[in-house]
Protein backbone atom coordinates (compact mmCIF):
# COMPACT_ATOMS: atom_id res chain seq x y z
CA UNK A 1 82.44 141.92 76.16
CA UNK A 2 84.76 144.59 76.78
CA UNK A 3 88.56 144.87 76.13
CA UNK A 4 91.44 147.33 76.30
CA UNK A 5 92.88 146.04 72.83
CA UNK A 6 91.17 142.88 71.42
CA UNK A 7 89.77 139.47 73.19
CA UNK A 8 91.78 137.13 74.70
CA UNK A 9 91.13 133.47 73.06
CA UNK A 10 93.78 131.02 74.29
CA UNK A 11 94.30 129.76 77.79
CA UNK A 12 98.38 130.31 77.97
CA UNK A 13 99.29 128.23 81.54
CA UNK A 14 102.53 129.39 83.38
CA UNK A 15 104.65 126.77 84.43
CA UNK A 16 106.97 128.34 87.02
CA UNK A 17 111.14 127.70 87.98
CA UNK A 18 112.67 128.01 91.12
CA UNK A 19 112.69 131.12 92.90
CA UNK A 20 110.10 132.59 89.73
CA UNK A 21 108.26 135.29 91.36
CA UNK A 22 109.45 138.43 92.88
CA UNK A 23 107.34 141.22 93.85
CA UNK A 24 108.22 144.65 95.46
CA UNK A 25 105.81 146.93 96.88
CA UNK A 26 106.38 150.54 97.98
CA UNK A 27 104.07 152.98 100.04
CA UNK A 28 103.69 156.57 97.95
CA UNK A 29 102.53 158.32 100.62
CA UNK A 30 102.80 162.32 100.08
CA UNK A 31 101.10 165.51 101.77
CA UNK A 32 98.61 166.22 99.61
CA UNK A 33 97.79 162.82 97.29
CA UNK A 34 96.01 159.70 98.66
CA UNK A 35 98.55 156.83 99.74
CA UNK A 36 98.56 154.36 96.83
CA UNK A 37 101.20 150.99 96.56
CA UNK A 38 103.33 150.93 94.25
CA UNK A 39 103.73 146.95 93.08
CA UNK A 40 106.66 145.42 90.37
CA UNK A 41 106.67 142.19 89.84
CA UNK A 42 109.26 140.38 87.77
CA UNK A 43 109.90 136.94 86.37
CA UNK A 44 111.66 134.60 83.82
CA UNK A 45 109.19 134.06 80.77
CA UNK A 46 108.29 131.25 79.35
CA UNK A 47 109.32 129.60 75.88
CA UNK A 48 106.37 130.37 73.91
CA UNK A 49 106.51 133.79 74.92
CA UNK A 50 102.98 134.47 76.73
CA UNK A 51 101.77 134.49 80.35
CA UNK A 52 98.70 134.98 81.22
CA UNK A 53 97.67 136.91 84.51
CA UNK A 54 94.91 136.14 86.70
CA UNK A 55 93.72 139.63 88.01
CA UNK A 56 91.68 140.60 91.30
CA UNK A 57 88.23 139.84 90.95
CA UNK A 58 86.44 138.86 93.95
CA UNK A 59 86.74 137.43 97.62
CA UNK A 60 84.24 136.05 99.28
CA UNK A 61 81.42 138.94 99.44
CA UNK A 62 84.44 141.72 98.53
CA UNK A 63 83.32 142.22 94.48
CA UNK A 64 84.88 144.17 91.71
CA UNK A 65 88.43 144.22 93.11
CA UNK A 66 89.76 145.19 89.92
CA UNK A 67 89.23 148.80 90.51
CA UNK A 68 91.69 148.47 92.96
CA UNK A 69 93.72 148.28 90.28
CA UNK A 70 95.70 151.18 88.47
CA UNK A 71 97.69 151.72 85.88
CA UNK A 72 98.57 147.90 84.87
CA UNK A 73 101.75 147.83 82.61
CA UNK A 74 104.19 145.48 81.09
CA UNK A 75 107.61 147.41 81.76
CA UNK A 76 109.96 145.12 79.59
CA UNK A 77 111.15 145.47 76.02
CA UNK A 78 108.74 144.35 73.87
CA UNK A 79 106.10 143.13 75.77
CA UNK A 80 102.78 143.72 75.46
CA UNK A 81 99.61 143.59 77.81
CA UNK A 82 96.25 142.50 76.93
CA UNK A 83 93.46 142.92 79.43
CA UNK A 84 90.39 141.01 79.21
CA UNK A 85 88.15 142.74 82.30
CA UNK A 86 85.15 140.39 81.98
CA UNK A 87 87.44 136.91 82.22
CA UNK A 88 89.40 138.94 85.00
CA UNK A 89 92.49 137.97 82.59
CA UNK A 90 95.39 139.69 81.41
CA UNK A 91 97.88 138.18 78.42
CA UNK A 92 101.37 139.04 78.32
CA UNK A 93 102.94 138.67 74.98
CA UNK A 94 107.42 139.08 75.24
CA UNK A 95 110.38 137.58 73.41
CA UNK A 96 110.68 133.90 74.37
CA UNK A 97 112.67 133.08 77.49
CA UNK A 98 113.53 136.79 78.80
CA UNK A 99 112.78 138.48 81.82
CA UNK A 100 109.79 139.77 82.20
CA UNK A 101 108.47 142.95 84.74
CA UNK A 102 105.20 144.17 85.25
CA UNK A 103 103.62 147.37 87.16
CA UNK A 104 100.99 148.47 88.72
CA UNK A 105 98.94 149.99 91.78
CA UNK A 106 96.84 149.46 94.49
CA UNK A 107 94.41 152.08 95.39
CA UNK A 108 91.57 152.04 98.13
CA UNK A 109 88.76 152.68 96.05
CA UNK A 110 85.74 153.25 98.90
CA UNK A 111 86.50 156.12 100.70
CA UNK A 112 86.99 156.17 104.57
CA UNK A 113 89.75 156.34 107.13
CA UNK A 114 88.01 153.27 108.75
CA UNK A 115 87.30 149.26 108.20
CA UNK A 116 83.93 148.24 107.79
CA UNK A 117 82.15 145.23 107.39
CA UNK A 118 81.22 146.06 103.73
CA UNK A 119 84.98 146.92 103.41
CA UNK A 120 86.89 144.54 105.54
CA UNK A 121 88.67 143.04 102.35
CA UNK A 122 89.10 145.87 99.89
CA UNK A 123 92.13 148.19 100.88
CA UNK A 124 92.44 150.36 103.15
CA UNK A 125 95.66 152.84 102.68
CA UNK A 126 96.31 155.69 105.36
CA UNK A 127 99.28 157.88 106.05
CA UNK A 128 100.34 155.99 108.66
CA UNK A 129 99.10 152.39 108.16
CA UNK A 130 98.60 150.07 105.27
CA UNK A 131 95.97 146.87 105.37
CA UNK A 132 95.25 144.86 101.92
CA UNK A 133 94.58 141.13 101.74
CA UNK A 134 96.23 138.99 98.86
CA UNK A 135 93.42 138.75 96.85
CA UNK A 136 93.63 142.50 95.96
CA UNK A 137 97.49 143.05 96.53
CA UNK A 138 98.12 139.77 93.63
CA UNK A 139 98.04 139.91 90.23
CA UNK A 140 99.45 136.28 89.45
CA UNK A 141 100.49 134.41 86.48
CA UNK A 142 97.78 131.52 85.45
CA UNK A 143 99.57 128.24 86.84
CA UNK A 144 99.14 124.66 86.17
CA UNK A 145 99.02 121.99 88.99
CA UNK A 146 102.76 123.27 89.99
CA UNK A 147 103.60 125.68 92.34
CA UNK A 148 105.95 129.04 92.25
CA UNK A 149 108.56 130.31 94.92
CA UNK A 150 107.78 133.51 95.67
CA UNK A 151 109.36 136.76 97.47
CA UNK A 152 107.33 139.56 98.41
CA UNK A 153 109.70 142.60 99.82
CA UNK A 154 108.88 145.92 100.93
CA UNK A 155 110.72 149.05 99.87
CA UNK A 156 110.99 152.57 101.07
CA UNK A 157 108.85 152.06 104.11
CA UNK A 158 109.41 154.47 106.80
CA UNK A 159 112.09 153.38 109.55
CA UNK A 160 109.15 153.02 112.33
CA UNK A 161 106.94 151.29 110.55
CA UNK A 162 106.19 147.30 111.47
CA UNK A 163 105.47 145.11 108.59
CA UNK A 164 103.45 141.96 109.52
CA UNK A 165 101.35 139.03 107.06
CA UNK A 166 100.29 135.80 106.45
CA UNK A 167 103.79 134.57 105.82
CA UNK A 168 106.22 136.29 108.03
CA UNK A 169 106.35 138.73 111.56
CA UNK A 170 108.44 142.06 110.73
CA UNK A 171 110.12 140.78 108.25
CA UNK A 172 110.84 143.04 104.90
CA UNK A 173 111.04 140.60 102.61
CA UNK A 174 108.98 136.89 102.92
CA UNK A 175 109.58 133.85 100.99
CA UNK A 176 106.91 131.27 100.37
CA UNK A 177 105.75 128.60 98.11
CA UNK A 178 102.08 129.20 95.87
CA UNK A 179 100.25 126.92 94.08
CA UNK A 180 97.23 128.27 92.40
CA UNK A 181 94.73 130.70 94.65
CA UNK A 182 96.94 129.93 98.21
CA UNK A 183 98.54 133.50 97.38
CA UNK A 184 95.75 135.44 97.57
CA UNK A 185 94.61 133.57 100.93
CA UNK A 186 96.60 135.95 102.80
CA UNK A 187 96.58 139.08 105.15
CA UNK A 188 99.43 141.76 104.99
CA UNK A 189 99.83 145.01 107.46
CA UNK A 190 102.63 147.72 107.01
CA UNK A 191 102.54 150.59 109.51
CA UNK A 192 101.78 151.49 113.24
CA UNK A 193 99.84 149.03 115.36
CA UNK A 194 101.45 146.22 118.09
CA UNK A 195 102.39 142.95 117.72
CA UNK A 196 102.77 140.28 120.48
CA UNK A 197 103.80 136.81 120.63
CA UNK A 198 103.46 133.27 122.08
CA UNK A 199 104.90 129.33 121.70
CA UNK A 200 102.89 126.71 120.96
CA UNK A 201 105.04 123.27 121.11
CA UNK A 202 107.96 125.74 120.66
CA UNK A 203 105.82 127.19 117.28
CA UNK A 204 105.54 130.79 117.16
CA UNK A 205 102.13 132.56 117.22
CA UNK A 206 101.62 135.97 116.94
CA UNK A 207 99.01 138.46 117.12
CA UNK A 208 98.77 141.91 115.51
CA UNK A 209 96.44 144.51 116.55
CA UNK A 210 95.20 147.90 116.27
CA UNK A 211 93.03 150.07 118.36
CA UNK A 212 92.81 151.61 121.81
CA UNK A 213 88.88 150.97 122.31
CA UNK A 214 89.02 147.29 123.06
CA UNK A 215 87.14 146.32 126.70
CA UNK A 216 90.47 143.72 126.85
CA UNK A 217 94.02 144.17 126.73
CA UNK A 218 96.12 142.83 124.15
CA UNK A 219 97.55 140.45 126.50
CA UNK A 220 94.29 138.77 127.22
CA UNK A 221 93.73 138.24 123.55
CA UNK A 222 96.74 136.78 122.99
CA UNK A 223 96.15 134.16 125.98
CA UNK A 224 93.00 133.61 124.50
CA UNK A 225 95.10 133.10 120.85
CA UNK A 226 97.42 130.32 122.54
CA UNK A 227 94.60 128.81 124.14
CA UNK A 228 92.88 128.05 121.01
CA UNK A 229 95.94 126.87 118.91
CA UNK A 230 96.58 124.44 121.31
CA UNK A 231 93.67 122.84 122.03
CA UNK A 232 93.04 122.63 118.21
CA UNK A 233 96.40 121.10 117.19
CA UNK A 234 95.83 118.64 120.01
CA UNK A 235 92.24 117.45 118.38
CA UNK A 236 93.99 117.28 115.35
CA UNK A 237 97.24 115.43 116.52
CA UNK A 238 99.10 118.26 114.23
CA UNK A 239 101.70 120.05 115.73
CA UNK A 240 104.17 120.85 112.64
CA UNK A 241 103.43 124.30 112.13
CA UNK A 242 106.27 127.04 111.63
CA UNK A 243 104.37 129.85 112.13
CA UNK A 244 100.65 131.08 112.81
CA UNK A 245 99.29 134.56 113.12
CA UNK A 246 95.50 136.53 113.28
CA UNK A 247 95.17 140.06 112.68
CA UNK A 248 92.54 142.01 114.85
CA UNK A 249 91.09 144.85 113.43
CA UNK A 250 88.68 147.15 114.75
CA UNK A 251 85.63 148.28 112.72
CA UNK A 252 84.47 151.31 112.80
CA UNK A 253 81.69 152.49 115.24
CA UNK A 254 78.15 152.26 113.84
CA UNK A 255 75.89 155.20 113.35
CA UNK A 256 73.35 155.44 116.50
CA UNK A 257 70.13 154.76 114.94
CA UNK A 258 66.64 156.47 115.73
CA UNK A 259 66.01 156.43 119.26
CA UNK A 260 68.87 156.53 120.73
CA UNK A 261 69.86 152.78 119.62
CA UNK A 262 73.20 151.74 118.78
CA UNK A 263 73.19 148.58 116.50
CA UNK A 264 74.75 145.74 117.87
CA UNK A 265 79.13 144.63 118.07
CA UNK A 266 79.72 143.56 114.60
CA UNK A 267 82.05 140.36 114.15
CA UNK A 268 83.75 139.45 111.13
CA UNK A 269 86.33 136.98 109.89
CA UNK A 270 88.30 135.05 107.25
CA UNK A 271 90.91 131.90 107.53
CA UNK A 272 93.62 132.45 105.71
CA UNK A 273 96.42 130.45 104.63
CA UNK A 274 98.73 130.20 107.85
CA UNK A 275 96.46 132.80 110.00
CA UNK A 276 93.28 134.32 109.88
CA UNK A 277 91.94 138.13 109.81
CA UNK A 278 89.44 139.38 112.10
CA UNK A 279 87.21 142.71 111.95
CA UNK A 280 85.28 143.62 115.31
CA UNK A 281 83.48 146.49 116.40
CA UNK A 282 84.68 147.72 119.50
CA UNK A 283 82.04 148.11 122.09
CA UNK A 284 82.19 147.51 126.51
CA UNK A 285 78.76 145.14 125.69
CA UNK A 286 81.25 142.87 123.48
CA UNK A 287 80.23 139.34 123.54
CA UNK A 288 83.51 137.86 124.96
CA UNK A 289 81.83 134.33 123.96
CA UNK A 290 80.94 135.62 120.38
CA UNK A 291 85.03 136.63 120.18
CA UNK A 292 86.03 133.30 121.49
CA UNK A 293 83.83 131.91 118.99
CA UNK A 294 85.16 133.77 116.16
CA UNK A 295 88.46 132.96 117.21
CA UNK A 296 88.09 129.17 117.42
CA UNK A 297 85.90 129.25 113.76
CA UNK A 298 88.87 131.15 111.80
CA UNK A 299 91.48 128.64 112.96
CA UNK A 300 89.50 125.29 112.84
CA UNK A 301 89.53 126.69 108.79
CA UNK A 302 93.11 126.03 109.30
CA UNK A 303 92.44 122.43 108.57
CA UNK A 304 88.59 122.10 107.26
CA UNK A 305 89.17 124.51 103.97
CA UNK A 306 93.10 125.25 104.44
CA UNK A 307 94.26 121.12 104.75
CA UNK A 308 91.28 119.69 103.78
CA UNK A 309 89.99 121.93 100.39
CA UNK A 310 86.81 122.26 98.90
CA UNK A 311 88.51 122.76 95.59
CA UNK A 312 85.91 125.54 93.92
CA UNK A 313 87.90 128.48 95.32
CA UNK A 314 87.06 131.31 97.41
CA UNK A 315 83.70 132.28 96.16
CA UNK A 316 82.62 128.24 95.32
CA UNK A 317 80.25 127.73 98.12
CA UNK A 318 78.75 124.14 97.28
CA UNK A 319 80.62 122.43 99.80
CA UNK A 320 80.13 125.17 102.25
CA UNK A 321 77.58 122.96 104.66
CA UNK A 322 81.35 120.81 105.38
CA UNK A 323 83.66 124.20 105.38
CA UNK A 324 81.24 125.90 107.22
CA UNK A 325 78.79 123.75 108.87
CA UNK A 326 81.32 121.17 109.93
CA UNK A 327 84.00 123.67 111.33
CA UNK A 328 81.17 124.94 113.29
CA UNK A 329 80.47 121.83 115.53
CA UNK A 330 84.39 121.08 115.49
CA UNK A 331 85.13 124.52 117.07
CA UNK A 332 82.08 124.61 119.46
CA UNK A 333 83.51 121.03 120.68
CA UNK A 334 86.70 122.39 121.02
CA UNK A 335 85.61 125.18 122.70
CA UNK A 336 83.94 122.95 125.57
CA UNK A 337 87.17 121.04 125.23
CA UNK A 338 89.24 124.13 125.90
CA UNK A 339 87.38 125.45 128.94
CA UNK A 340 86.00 128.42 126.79
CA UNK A 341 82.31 127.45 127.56
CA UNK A 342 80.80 125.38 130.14
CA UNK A 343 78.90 122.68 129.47
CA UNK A 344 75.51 123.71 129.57
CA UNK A 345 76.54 126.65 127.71
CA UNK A 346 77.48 123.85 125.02
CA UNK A 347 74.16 122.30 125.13
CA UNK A 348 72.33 125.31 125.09
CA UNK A 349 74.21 126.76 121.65
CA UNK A 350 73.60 123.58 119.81
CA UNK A 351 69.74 123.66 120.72
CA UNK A 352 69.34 127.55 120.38
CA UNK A 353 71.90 128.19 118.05
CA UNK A 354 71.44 124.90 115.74
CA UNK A 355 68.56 123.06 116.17
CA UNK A 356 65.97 125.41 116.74
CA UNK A 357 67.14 128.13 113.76
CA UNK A 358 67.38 125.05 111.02
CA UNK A 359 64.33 123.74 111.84
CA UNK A 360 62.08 126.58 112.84
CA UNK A 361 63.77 128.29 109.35
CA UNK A 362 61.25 129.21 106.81
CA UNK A 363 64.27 128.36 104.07
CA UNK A 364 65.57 125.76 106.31
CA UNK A 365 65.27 122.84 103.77
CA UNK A 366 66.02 125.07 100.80
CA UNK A 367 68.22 122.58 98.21
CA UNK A 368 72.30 123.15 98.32
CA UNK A 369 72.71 124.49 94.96
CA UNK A 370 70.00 127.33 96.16
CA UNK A 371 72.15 128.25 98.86
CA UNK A 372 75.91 128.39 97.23
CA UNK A 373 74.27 130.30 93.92
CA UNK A 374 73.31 132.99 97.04
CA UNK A 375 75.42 132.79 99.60
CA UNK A 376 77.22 136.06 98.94
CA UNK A 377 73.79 137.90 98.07
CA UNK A 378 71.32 136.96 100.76
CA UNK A 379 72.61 136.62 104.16
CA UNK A 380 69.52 134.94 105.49
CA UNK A 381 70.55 132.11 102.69
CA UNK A 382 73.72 132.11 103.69
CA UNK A 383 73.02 130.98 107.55
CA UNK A 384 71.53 127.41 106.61
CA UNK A 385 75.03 125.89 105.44
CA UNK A 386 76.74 126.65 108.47
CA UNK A 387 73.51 125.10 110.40
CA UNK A 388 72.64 122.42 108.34
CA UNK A 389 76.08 121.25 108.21
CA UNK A 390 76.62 121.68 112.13
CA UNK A 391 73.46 119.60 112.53
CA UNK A 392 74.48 116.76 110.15
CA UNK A 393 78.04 116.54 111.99
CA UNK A 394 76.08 116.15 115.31
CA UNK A 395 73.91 113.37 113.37
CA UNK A 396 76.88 111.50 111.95
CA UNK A 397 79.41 111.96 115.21
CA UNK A 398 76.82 110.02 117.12
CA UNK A 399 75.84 107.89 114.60
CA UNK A 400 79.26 106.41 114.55
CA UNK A 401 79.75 106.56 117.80
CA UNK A 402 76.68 104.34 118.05
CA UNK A 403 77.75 102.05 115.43
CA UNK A 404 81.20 101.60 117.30
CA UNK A 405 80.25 101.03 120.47
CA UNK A 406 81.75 104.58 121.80
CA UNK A 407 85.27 103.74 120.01
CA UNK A 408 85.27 105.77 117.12
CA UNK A 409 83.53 109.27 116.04
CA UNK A 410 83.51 112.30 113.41
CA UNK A 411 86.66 113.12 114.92
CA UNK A 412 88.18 109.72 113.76
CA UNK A 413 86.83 110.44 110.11
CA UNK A 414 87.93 114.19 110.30
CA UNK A 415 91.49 112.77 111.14
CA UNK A 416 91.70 110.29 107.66
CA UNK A 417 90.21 113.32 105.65
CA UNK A 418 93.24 115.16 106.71
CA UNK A 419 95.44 112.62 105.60
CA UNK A 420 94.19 112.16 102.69
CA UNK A 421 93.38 115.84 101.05
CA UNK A 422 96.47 117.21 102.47
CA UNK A 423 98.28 115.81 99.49
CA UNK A 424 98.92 118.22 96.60
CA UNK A 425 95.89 117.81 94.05
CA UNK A 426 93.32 116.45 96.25
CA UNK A 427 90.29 118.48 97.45
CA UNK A 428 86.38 117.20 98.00
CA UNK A 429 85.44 118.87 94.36
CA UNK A 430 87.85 116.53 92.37
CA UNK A 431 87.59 113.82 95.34
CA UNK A 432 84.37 113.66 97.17
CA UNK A 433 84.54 109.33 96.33
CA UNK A 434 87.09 109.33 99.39
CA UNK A 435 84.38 111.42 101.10
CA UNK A 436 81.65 109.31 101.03
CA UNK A 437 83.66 106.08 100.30
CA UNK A 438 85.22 106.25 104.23
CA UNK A 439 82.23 108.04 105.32
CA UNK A 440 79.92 104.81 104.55
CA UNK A 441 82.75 102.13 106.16
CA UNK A 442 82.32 104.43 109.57
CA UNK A 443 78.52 104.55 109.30
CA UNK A 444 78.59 100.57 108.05
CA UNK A 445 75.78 101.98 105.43
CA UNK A 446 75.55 104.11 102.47
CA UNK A 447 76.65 107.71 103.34
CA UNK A 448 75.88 108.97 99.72
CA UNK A 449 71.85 108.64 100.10
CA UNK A 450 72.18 110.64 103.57
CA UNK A 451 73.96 113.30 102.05
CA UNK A 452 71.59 113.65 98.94
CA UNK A 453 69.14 113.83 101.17
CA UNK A 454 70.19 116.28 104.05
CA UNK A 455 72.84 117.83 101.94
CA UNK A 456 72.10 117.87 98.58
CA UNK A 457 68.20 117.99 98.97
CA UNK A 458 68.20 120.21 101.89
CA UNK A 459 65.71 117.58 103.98
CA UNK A 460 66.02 118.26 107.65
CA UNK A 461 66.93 115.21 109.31
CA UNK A 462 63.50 113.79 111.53
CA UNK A 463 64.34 114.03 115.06
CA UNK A 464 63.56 110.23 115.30
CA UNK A 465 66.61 109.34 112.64
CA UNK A 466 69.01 110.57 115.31
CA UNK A 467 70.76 108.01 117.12
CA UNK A 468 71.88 109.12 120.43
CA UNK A 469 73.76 107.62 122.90
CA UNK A 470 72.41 107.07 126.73
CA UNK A 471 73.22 110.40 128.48
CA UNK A 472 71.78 112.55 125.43
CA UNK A 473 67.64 112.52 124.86
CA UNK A 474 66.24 114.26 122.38
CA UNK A 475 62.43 115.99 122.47
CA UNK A 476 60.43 117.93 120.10
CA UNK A 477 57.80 120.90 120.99
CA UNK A 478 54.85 121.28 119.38
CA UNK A 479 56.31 123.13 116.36
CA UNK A 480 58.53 119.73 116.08
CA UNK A 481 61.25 121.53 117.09
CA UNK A 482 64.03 119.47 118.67
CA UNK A 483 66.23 119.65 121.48
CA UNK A 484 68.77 117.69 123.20
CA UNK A 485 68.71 117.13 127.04
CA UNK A 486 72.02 115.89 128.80
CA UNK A 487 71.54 112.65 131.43
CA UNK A 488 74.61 112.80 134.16
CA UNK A 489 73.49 109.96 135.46
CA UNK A 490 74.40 108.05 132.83
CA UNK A 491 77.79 106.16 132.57
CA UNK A 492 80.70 107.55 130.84
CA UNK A 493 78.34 110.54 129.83
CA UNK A 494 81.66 113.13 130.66
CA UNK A 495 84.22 111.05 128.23
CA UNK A 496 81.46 110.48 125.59
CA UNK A 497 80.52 113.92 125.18
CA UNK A 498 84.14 115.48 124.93
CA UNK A 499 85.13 112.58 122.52
């Protein structure tokens, strides 16, 4: 193990006051040096005179955000810092009960004036225009199961510059709440780009974008942005949101390959807490359904993994068949629901897009535990969770649609998760009983044996298990492939299939 002074050994918790955390960040941007932020954070310390600091590690497929890092220091008298790099900890040693400051930087450490896909969520600092996501701009104190007030304010950024994030719209100084990794969860912008603006239910949504190659204009977006919030706080009967916001950001242009070939319009995006950050390569051939899709993915996260919490963090991908798989179907429903896709352009994705990749998938029946130890490495590995779970969503929606004579579906059962793991300290890792528990009362048999099977095991689910109502019949090719025809002759086929 490696150390700057000597190994960290005890586990110091911060237990945070009202109003606890303040951090100011400044731009350094000068003629000749590479922009950098400048970042102070102060606080009250705690009686027994330590803190320790959770420092920048990873998000998602983003590794080794530490060397965005610089120049780490404990500015108050006293105070000494102790940085453990393999833990990704820090311990802060001061007098009890004083006030206590920290410093340090934020540097983009992979060069280019551009986003890419490989660096979507690692800095990216430019003369005229900042973008860093919270789980590079934070180093936090270590908290228990309380939460901090916190105040993030920018200083000495120049007078034409717009400042937008996760928790506020031009605003130079935010205030929010943050209980363990919900700080990091977040997008912030400083510099030239455009932001525009919309009411849901008298809720403000905003957009901010940059980029002048886009086959759409901003205002299109943005209808397409109001569009999709509404539709999905109607499926969730949750309208009691302040404030939501996506950032679009373009990638930059891929290389032409041999021949004359341009690789395909890249899409890329993450839910955040409050909003969600997407990274697309600009290109005329742009898949408006692919964007729509993206768009109605990122903010169905705004329940399944924001409200309703896996409880592994970030880069804990054993429940990612439900935050993945499940916000699939929800969004492609909503989607139909919304009047973003037709219905045989519904039909069609869940049999090309679903059906046929799990179960024509060499790895299709690969075990979970497989799949979250290499999500982040193999991206072939990483597909199955979001099919597999889509798939078993379809499986249980019309199971219990079955089972309740067309009264009740997933939806129902999606609506008394949210209920119940919206309270503080509740999330599927430290709760799945509740899971399976109100799973098995909607199914009227034991969910827990399903989901070691299709879940856990990885089992593909035999087309004949699937129990369909009237105006849906499956078939299987001669690979035993299935697919899903839709009967309009059928009664109440419209309502069912919309429910």
């Amino acid at each position: 193990m490696r150390y700057l002074l000597f190994a960290i050994t005890v586990l110091r918790i911060f237990t945070c006051h009202a109003g606890d955390l303040h951090y100011e960040i400044s731009p350094v941007i000068s003629g000749t040096g590479t922009p950098y932020l400048q970042v102070r954070l102060s606080f009250e310390g705690n009686a027994d005179g330590s803190t320790e600091l959770a420092l920048p590690n990873s998000f998602g497929p983003a590794k080794g955000l530490f060397a965005c890092i610089r120049n780490l220091r404990c500015a108050s008298r006293a105070c000494t810092l102790l940085i453990n790099r393999d833990k990704h900890l820090a311990l802060l040693k001061y007098p009890a009960n004083t006030p206590v400051e920290i410093t340090y930087e934020v540097v983009q450490d992979e060069a280019g004036a551009e986003v890419t896909k490989e660096t979507a969520f690692r800095p990216l600092l430019r003369p005229d225009f900042f973008h860093v996501m919270g789980c590079v701009l934070f180093v936090t104190p270590v908290l228990s199961d309380g939460s901090c007030n916190v105040t993030v304010e920018w200083r000495n950024l120049p007078s034409n510059w717009l400042v937008h994030s996760s928790f506020g719209s031009k605003e130079r100084a935010v205030h929010f709440s943050f209980a363990k990794s919900r700080m990091i969860e977040s997008v912030f912008w400083a510099g030239e780009f455009r932001i525009l603006k919309t009411m849901v239910k008298s809720r403000p949504v905003y957009l901010a974008i940059r980029g002048n190659d886009w086959p759409f204009t901003d205002e299109e977006v943005l209808n397409i942005l109001q569009k999709t919030v509404a539709t999905q706080r109607k499926f969730w009967q949750d309208w009691d949101i302040p404030y939501y916001t996506v950032t679009l950001m373009p990638m930059a242009n891929r290389p032409v390959m041999a021949g004359g070939q341009v690789l395909p319009t890249e899409y890329l995006g993450t839910g955040l807490r409050n909003s969600f950050a997407a990274f697309i390569t600009p290109s005329a051939s742009m898949d408006m359904n692919r964007f729509q899709h993206l768009f109605n993915h990122e903010m169905m996260h705004n329940w399944i993994g924001n409200r309703i919490r896996s409880g592994g963090g970030p880069n804990d991908m054993h429940f990612s068949w439900f935050s993945e798989g499940f916000t699939e179907y929800f969004a492609l429903k909503n989607m139909l629901e919304g009047g973003f896709i037709t219905l045989e352009q519904y039909i069609e994705t869940i049999n090309a897009d679903y059906l046929e990749h799990l179960y024509s998938s060499p790895i299709g029946e690969l075990p979970n535990e497989e799949i979250a130890a290499d999500f982040f490495k193999d991206p072939e590995k990483a597909e199955i969770p979001y099919k597999r779970g889509f798939v078993f969503a379809f499986f249980l929606d019309n199971a219990i649609k079955s089972k309740s004579g067309g009264k009740q579906g997933l939806h129902d059962f999606m609506i008394d998760l949210l209920d119940y793991y919206s309270l503080r300290r509740r999330d599927l890792l430290s709760g799945f009983e509740f899971f399976e528990e109100t799973l098995s009362e909607y199914l009227m048999q034991d969910a827990g044996t399903l989901i070691d099977t299709y879940i856990r095991d990885g089992k593909r689910i035999p087309p004949p298990t699937f129990v369909l109502p009237g105006y849906l019949h499956m078939e299987t090719d001669l690979a035993g492939i299935p697919r899903i025809r839709l009967n309009k002759y059928s009664e109440g086929w419209n309502e069912g299939i919309r429910r």
